[in-house]
N, C-alpha and C. Protein backbone atom coordinates (compact mmCIF):
# COMPACT_ATOMS: atom_id res chain seq x y z
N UNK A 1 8.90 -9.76 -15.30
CA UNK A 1 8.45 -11.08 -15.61
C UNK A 1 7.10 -10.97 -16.29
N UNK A 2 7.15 -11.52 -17.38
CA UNK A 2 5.74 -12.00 -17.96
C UNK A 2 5.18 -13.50 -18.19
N UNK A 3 4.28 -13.51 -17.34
CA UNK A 3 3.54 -14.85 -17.52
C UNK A 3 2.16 -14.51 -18.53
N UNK A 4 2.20 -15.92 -19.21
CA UNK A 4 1.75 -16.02 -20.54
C UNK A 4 1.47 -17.39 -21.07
N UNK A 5 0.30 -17.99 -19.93
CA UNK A 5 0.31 -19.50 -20.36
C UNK A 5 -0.21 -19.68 -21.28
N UNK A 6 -0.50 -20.93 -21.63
CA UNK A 6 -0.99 -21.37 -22.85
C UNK A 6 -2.51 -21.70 -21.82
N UNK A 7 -3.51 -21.45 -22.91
CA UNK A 7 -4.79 -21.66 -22.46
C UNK A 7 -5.53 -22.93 -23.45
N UNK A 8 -5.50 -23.77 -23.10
CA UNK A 8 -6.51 -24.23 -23.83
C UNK A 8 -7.67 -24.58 -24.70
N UNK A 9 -7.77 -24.05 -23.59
CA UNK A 9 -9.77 -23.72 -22.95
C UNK A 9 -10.08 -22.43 -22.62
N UNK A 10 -10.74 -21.66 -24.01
CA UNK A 10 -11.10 -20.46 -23.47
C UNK A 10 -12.36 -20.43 -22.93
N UNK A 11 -12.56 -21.05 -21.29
CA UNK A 11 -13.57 -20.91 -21.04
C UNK A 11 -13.02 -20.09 -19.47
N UNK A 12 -14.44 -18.98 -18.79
CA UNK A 12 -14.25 -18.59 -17.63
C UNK A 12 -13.26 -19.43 -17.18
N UNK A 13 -13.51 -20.37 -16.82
CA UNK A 13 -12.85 -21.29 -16.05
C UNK A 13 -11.40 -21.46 -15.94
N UNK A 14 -11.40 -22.05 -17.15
CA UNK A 14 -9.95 -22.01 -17.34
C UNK A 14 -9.18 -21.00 -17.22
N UNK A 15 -9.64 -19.87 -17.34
CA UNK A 15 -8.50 -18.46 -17.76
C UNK A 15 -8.41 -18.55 -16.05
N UNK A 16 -9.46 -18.48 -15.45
CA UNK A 16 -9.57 -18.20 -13.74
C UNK A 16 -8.39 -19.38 -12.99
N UNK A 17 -8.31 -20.61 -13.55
CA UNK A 17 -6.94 -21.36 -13.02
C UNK A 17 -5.85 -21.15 -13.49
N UNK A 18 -5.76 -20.81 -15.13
CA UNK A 18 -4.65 -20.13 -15.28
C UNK A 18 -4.20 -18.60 -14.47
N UNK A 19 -4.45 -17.95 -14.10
CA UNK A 19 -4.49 -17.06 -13.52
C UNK A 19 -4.34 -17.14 -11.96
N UNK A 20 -4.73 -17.85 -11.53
CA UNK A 20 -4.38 -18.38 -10.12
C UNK A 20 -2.87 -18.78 -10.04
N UNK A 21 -2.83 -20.12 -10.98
CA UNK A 21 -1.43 -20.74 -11.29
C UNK A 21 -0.62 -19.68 -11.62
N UNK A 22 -0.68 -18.43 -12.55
CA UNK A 22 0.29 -17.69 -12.66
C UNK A 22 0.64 -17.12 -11.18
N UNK A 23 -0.42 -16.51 -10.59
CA UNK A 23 0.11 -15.78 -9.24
C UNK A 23 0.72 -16.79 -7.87
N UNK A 24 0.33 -17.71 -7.70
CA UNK A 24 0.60 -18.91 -7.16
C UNK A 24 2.59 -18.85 -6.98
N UNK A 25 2.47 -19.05 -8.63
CA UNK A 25 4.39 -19.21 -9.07
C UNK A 25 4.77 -17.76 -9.04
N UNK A 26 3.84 -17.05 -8.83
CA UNK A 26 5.10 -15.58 -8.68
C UNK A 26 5.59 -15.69 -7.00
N UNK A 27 4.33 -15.65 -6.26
CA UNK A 27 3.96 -15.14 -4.95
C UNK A 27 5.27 -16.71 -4.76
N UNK A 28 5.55 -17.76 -5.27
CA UNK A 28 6.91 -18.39 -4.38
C UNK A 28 8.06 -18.11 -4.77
N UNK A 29 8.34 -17.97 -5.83
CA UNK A 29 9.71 -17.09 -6.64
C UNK A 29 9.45 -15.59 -5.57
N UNK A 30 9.05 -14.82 -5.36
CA UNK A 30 9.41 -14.11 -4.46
C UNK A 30 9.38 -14.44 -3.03
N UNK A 31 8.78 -15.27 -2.46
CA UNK A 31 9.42 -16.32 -1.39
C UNK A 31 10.63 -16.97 -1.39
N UNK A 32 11.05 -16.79 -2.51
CA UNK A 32 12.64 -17.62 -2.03
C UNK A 32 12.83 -19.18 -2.85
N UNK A 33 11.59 -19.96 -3.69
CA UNK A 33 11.24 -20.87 -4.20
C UNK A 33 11.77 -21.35 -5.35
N UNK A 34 11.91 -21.97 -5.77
CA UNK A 34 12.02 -22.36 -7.37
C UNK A 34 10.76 -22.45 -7.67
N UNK A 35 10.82 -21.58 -8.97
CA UNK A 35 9.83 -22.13 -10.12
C UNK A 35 9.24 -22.95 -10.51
N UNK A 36 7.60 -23.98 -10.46
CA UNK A 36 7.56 -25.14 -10.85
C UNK A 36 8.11 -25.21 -12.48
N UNK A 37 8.01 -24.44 -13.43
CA UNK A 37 7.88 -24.12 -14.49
C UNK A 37 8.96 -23.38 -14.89
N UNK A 38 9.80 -23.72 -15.14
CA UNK A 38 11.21 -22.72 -15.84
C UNK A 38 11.53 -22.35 -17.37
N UNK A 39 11.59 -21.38 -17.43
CA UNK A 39 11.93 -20.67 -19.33
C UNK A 39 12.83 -20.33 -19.24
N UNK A 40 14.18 -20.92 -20.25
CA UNK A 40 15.58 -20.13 -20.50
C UNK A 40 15.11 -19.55 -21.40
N UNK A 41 15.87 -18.14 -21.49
CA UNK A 41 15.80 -17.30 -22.13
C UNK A 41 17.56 -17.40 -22.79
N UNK A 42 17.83 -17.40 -24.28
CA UNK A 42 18.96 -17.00 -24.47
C UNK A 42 19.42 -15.62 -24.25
N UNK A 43 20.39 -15.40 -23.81
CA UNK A 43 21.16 -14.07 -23.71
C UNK A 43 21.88 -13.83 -24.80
């Protein structure tokens, strides 16, 4: 999996909530969770 948000705001800040939010949605997808955020990928 690669997470790869869109940033806005390249400020400290922002990259530091993006970055939270990415690990956030991994750490429940490996809990057992759905995704808040879903990407189809074509096959």
């Amino acid at each position: 999996m690669i997470g790869t948000p869109h940033i806005g705001a390249q400020t400290r800040e922002a990259q530091d909530r993006a970055g939270l939010a990415i690990a956030e949605e991994v750490l429940a997808v490996l809990q057992g969770r759905e995704p808040r955020f879903r990407v189809l990928a074509n096959d």
